[in-house]
PDB file of N, CA and C in Angstrom:
ATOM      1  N   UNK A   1     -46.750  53.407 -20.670  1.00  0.00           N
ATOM      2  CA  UNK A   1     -45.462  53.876 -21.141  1.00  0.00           C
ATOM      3  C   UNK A   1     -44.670  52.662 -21.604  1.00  0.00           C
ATOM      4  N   UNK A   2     -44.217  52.629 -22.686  1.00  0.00           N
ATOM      5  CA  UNK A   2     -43.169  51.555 -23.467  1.00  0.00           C
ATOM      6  C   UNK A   2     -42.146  51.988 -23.121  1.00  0.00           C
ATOM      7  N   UNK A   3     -41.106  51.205 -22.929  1.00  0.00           N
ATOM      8  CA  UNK A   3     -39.649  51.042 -22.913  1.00  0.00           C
ATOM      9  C   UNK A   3     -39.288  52.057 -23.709  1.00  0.00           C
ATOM     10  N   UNK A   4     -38.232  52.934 -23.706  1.00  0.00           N
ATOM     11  CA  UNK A   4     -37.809  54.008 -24.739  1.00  0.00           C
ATOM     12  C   UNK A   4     -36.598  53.879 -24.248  1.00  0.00           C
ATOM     13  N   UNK A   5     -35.870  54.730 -25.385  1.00  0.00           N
ATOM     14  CA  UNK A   5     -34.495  54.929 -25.326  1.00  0.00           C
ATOM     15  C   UNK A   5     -34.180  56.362 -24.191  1.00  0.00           C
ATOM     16  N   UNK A   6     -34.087  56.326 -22.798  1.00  0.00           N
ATOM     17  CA  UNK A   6     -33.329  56.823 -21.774  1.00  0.00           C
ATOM     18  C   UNK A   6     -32.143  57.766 -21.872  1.00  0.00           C
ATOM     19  N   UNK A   7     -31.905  58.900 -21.458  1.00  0.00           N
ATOM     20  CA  UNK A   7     -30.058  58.729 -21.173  1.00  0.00           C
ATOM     21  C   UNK A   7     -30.092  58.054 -19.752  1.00  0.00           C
ATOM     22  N   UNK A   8     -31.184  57.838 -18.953  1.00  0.00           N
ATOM     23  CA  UNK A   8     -30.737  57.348 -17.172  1.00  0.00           C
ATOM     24  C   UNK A   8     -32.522  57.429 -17.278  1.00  0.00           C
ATOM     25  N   UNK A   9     -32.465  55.613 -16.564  1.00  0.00           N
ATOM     26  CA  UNK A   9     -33.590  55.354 -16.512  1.00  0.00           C
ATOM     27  C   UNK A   9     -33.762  56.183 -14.972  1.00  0.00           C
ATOM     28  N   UNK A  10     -35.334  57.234 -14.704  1.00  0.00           N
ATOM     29  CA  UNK A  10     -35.929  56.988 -13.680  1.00  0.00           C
ATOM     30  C   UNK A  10     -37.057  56.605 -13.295  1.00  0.00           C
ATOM     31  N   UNK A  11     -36.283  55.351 -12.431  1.00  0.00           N
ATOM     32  CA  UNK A  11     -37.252  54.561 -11.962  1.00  0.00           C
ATOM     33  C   UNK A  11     -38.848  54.954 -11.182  1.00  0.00           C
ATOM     34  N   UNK A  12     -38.769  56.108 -10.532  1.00  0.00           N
ATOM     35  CA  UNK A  12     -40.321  56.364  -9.760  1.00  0.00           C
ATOM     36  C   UNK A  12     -40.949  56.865 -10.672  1.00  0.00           C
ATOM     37  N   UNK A  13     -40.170  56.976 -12.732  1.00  0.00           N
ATOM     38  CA  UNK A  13     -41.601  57.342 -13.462  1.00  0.00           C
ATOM     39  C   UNK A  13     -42.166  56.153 -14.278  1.00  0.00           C
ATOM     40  N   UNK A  14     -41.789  55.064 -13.261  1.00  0.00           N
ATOM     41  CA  UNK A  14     -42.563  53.837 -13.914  1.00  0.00           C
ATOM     42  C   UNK A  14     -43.462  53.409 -13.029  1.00  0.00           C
ATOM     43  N   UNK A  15     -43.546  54.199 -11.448  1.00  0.00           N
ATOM     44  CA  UNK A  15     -44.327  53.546 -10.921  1.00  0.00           C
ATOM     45  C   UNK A  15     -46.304  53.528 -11.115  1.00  0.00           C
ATOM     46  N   UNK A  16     -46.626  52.470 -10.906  1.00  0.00           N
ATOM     47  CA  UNK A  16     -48.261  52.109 -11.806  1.00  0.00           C
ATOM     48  C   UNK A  16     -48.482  51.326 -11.189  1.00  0.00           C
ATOM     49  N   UNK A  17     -49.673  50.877 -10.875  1.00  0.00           N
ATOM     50  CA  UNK A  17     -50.297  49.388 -10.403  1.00  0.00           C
ATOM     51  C   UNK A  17     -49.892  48.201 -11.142  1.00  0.00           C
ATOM     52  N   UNK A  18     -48.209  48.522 -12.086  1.00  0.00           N
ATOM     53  CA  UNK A  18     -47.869  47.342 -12.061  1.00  0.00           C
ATOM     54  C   UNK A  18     -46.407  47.286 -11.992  1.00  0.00           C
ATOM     55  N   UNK A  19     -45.935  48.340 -11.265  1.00  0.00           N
ATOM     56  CA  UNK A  19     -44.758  48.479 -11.349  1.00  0.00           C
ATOM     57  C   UNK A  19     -44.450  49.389  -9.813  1.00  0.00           C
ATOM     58  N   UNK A  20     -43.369  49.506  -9.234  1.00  0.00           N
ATOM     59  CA  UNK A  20     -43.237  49.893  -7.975  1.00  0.00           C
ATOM     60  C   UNK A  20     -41.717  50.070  -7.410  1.00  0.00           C
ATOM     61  N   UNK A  21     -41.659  50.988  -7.371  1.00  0.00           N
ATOM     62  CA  UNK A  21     -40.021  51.306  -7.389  1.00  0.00           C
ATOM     63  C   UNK A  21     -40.126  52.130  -5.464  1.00  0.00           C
ATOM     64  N   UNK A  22     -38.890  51.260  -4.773  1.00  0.00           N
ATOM     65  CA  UNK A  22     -38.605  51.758  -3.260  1.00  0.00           C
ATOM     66  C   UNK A  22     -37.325  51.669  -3.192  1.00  0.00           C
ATOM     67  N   UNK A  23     -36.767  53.244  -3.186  1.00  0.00           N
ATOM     68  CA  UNK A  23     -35.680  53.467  -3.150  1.00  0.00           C
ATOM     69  C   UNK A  23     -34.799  54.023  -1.639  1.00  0.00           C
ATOM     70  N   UNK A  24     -33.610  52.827  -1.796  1.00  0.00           N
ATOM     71  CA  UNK A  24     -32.960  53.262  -0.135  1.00  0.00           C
ATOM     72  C   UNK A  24     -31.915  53.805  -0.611  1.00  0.00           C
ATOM     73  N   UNK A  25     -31.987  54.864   0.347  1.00  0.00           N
ATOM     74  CA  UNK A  25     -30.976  55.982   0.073  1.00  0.00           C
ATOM     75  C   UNK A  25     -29.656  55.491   0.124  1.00  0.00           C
ATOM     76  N   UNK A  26     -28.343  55.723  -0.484  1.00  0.00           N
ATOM     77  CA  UNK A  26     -26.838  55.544  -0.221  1.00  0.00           C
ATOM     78  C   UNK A  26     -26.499  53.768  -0.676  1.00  0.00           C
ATOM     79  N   UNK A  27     -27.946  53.353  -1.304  1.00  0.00           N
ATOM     80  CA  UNK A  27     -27.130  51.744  -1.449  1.00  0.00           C
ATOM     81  C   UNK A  27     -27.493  51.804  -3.140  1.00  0.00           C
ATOM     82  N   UNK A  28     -26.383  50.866  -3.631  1.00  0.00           N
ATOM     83  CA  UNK A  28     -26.069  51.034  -4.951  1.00  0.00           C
ATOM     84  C   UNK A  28     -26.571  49.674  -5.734  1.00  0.00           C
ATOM     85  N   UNK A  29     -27.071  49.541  -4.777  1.00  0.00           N
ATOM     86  CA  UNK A  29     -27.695  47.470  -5.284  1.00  0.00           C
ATOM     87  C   UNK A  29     -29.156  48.144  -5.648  1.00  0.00           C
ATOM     88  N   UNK A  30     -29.633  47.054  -6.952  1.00  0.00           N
ATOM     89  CA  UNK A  30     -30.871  47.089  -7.264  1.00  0.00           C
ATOM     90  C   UNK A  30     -31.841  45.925  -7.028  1.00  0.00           C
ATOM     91  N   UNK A  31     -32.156  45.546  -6.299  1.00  0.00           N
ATOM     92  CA  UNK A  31     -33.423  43.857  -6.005  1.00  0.00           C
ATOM     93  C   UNK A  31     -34.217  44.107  -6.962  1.00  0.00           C
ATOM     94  N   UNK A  32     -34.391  43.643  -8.454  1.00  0.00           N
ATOM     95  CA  UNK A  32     -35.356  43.062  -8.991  1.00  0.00           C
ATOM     96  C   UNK A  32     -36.514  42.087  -8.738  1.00  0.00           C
ATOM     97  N   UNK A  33     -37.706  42.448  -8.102  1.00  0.00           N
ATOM     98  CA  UNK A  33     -38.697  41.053  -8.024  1.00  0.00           C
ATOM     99  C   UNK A  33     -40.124  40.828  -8.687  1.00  0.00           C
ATOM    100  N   UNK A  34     -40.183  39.963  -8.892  1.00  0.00           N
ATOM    101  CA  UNK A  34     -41.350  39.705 -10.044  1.00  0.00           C
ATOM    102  C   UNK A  34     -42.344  39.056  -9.178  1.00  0.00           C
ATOM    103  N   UNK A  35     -43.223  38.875 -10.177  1.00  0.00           N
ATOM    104  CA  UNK A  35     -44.777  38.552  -9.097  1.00  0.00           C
ATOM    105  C   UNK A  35     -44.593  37.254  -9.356  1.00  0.00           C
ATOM    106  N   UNK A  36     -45.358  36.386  -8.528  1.00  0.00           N
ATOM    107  CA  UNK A  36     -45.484  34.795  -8.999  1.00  0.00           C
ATOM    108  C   UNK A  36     -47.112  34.871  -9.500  1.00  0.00           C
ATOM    109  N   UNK A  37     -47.557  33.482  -8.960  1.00  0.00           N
ATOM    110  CA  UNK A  37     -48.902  33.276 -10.191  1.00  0.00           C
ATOM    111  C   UNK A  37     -49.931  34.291  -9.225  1.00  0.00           C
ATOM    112  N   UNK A  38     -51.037  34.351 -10.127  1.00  0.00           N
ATOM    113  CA  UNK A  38     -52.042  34.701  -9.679  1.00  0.00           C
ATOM    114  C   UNK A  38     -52.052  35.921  -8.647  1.00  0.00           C
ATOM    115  N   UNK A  39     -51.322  36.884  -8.477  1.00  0.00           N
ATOM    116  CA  UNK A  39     -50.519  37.608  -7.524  1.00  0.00           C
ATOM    117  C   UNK A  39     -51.909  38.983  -7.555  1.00  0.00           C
ATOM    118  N   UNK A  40     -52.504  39.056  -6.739  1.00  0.00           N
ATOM    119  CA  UNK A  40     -53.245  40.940  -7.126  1.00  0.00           C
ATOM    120  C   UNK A  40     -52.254  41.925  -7.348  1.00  0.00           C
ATOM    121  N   UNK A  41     -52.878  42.838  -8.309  1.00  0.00           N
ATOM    122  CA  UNK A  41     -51.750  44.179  -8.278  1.00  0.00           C
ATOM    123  C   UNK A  41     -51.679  44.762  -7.380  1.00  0.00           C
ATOM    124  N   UNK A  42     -52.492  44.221  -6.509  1.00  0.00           N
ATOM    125  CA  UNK A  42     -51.865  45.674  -5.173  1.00  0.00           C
ATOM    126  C   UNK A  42     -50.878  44.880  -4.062  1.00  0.00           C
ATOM    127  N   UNK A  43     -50.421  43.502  -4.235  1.00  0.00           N
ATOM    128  CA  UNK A  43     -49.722  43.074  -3.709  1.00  0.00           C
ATOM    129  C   UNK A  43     -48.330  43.039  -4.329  1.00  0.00           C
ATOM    130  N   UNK A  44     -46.924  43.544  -3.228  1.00  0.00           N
ATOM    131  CA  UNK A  44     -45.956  43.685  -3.697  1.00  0.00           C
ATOM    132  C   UNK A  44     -44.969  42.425  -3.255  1.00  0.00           C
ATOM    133  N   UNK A  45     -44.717  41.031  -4.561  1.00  0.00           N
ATOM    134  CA  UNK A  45     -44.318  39.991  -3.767  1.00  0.00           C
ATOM    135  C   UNK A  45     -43.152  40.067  -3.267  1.00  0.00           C
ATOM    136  N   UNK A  46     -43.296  39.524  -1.958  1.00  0.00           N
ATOM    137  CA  UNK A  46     -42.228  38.936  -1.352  1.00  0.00           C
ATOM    138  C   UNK A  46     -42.162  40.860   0.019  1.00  0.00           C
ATOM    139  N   UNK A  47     -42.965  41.408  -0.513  1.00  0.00           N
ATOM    140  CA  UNK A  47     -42.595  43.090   0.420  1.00  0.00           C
ATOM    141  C   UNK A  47     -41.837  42.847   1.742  1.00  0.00           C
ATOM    142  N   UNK A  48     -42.915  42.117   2.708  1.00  0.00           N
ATOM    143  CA  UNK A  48     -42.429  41.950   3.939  1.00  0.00           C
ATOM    144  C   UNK A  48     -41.378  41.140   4.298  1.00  0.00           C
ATOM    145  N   UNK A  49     -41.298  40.400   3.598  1.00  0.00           N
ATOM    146  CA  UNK A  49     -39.923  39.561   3.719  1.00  0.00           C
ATOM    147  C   UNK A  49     -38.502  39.894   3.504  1.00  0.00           C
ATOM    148  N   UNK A  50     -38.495  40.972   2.086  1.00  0.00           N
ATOM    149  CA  UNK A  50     -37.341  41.445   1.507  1.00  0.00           C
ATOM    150  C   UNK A  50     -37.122  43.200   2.468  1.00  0.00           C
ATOM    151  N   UNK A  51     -38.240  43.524   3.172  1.00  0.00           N
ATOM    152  CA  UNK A  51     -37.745  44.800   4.047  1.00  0.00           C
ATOM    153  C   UNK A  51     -36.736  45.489   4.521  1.00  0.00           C
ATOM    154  N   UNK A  52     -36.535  44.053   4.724  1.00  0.00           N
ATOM    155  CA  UNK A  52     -35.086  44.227   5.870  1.00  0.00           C
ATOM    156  C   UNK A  52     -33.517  44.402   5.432  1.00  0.00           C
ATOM    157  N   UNK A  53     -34.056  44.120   3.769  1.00  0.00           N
ATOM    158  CA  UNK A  53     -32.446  44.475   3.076  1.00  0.00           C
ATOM    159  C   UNK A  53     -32.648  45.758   2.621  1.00  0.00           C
ATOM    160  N   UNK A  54     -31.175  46.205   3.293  1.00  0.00           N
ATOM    161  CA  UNK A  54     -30.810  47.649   2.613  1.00  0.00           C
ATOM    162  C   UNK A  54     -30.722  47.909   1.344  1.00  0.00           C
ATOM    163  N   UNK A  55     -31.499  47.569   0.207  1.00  0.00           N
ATOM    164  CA  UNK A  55     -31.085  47.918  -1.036  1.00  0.00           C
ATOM    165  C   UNK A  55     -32.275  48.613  -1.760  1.00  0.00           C
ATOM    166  N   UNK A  56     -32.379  48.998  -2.961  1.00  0.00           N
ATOM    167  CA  UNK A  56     -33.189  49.419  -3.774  1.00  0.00           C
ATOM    168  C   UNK A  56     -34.444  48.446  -4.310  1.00  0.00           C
ATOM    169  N   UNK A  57     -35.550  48.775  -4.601  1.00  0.00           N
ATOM    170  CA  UNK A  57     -36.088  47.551  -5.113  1.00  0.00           C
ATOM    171  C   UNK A  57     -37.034  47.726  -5.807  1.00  0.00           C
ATOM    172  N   UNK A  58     -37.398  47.150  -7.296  1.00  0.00           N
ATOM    173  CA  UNK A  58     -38.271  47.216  -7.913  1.00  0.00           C
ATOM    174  C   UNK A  58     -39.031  46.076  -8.331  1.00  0.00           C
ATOM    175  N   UNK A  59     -40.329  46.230  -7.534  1.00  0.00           N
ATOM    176  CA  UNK A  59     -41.558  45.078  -7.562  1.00  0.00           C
ATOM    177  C   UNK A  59     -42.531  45.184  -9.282  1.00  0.00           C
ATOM    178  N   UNK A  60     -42.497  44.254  -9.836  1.00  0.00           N
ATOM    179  CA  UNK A  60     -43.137  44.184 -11.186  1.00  0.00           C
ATOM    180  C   UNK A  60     -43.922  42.991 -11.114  1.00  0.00           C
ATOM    181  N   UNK A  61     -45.126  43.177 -11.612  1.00  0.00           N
ATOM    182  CA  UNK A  61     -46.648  42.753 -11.895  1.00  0.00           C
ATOM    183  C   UNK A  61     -46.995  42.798 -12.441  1.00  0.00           C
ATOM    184  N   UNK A  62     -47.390  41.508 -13.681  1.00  0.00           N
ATOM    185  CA  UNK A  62     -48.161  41.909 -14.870  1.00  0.00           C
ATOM    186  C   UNK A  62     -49.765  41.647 -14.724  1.00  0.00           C
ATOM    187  N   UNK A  63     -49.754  40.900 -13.309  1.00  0.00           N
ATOM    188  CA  UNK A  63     -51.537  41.042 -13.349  1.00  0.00           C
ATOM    189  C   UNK A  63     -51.981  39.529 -13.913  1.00  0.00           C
ATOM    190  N   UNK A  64     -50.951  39.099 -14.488  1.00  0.00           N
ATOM    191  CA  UNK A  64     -51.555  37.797 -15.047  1.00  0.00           C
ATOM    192  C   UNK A  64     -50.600  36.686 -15.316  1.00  0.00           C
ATOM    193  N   UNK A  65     -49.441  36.998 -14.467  1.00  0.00           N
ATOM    194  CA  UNK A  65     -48.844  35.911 -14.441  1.00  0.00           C
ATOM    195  C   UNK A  65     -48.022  35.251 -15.794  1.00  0.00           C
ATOM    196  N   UNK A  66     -47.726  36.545 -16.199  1.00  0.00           N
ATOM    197  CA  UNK A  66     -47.152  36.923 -17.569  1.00  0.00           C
ATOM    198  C   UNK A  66     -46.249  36.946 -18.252  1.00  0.00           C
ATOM    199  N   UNK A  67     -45.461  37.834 -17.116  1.00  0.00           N
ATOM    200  CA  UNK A  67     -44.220  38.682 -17.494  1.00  0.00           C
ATOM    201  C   UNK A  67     -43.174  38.094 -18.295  1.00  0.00           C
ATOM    202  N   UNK A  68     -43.091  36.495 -18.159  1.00  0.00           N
ATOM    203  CA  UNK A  68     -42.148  36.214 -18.948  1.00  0.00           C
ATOM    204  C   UNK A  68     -42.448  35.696 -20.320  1.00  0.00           C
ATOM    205  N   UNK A  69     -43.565  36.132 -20.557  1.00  0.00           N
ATOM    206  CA  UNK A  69     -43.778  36.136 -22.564  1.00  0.00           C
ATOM    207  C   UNK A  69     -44.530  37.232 -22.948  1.00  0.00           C
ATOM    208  N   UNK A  70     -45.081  38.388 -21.667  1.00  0.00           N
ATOM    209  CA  UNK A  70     -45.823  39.199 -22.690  1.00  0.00           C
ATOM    210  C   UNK A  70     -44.906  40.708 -21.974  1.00  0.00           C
ATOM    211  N   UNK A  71     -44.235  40.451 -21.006  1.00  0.00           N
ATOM    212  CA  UNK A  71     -43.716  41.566 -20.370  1.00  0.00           C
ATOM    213  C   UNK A  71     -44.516  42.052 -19.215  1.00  0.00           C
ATOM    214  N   UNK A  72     -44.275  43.421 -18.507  1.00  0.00           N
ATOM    215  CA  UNK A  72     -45.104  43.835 -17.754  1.00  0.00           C
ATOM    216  C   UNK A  72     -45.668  45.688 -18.436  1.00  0.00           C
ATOM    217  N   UNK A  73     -46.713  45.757 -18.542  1.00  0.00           N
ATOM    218  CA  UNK A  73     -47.594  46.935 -19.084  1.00  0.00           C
ATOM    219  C   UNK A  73     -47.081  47.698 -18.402  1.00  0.00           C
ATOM    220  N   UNK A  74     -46.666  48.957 -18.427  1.00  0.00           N
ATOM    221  CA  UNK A  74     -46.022  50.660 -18.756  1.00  0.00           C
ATOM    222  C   UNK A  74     -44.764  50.119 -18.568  1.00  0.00           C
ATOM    223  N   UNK A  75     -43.793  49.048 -18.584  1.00  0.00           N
ATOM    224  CA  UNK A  75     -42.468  49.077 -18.372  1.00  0.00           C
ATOM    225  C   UNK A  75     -41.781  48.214 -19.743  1.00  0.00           C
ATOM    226  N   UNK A  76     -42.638  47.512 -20.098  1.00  0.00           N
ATOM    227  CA  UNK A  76     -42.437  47.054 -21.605  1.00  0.00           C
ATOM    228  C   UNK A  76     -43.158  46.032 -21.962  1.00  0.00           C
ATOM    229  N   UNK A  77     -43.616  45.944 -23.461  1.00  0.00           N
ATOM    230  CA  UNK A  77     -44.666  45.393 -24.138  1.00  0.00           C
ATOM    231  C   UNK A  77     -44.427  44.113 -24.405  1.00  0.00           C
ATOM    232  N   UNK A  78     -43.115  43.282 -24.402  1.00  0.00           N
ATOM    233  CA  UNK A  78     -42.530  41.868 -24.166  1.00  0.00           C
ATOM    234  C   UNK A  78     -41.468  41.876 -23.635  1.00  0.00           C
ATOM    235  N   UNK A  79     -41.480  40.424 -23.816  1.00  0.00           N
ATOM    236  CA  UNK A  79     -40.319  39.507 -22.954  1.00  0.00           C
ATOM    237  C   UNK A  79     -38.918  40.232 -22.905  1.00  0.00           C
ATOM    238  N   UNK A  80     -38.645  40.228 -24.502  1.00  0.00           N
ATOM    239  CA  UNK A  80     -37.753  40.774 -25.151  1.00  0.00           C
ATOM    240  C   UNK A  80     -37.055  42.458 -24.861  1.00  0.00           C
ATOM    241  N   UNK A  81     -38.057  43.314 -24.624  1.00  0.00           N
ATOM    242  CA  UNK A  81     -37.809  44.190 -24.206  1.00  0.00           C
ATOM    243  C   UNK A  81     -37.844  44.873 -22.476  1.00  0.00           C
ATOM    244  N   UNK A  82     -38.717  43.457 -21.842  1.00  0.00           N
ATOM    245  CA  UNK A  82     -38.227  43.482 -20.289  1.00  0.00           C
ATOM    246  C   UNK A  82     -36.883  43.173 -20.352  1.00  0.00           C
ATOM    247  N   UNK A  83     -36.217  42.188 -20.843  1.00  0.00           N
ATOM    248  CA  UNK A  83     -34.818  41.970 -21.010  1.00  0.00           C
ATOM    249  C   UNK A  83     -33.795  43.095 -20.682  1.00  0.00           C
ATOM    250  N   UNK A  84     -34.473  43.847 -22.076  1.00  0.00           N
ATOM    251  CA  UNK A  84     -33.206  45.058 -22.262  1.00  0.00           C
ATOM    252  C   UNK A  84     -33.701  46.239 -20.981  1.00  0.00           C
ATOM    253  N   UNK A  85     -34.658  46.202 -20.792  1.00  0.00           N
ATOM    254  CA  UNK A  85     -35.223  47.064 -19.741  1.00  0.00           C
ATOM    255  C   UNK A  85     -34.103  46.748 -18.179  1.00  0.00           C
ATOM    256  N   UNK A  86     -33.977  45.609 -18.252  1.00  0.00           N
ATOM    257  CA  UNK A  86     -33.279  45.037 -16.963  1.00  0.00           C
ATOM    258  C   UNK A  86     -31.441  45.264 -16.729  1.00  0.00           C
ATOM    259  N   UNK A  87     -31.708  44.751 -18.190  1.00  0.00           N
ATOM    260  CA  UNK A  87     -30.259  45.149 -18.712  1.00  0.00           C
ATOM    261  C   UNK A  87     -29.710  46.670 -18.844  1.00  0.00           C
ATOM    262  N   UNK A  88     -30.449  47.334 -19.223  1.00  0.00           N
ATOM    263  CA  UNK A  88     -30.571  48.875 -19.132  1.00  0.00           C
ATOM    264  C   UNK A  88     -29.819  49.388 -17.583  1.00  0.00           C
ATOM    265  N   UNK A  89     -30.927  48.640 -16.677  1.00  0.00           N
ATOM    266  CA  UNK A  89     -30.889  49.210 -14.918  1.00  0.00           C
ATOM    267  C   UNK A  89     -29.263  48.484 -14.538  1.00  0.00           C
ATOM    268  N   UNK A  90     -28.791  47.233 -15.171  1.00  0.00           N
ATOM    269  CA  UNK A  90     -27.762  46.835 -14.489  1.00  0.00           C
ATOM    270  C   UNK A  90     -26.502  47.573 -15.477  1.00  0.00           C
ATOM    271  N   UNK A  91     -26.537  48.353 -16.299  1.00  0.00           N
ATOM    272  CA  UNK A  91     -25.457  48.856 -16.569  1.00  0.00           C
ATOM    273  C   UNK A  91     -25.498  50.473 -16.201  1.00  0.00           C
ATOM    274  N   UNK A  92     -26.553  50.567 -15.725  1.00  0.00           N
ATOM    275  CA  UNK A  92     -25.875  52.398 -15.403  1.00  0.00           C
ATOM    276  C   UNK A  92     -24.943  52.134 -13.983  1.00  0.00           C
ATOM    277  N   UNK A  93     -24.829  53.125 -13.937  1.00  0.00           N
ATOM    278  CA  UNK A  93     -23.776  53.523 -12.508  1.00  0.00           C
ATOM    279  C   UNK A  93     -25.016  53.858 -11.589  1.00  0.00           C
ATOM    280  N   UNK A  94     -24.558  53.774 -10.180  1.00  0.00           N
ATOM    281  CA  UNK A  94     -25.497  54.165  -9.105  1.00  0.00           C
ATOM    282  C   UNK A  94     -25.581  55.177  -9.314  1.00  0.00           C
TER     283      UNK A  94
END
């Protein structure tokens, strides 16, 4: 799935083995986290560490250590449009 034009992104229809959306109920914060190098897709970085905050969070994986020139696959096809993808999530309303 490519980036498209939304009226309200939802997030659990991006979730894929490279994308991963865990949503806490009643909090209005979004944690963006990206994979570092060499990361497997079935690992969600940083999971156990970031647990313990009450907020929303979406784990992204491009599998290859990527994301910041080719994007991440079903959430957008470059850099450029992870951008607006991000930008997208920080301007809606909770």
């Amino acid at each position: 799935m490519s980036t498209q034009i939304l009226d309200k992104i939802r997030l659990s229809d991006f979730d894929s083995e490279y994308c991963f959306y865990e949503d806490e109920i009643g909090s209005d914060i979004l944690l963006i986290i990206f994979a570092y190098i060499n990361q497997p897709l079935s690992i969600k970085s940083h999971y156990h560490y970031l647990s313990g905050l009450r907020c929303s969070k979406l784990f992204l994986n491009s599998g290859r250590n990527d994301w910041y020139q080719a994007g991440v696959p079903s959430v957008a096809g470059s850099f450029s449009e992870l951008l607006d993808f991000c930008k997208r999530l920080s301007d809606e309303e909770p």
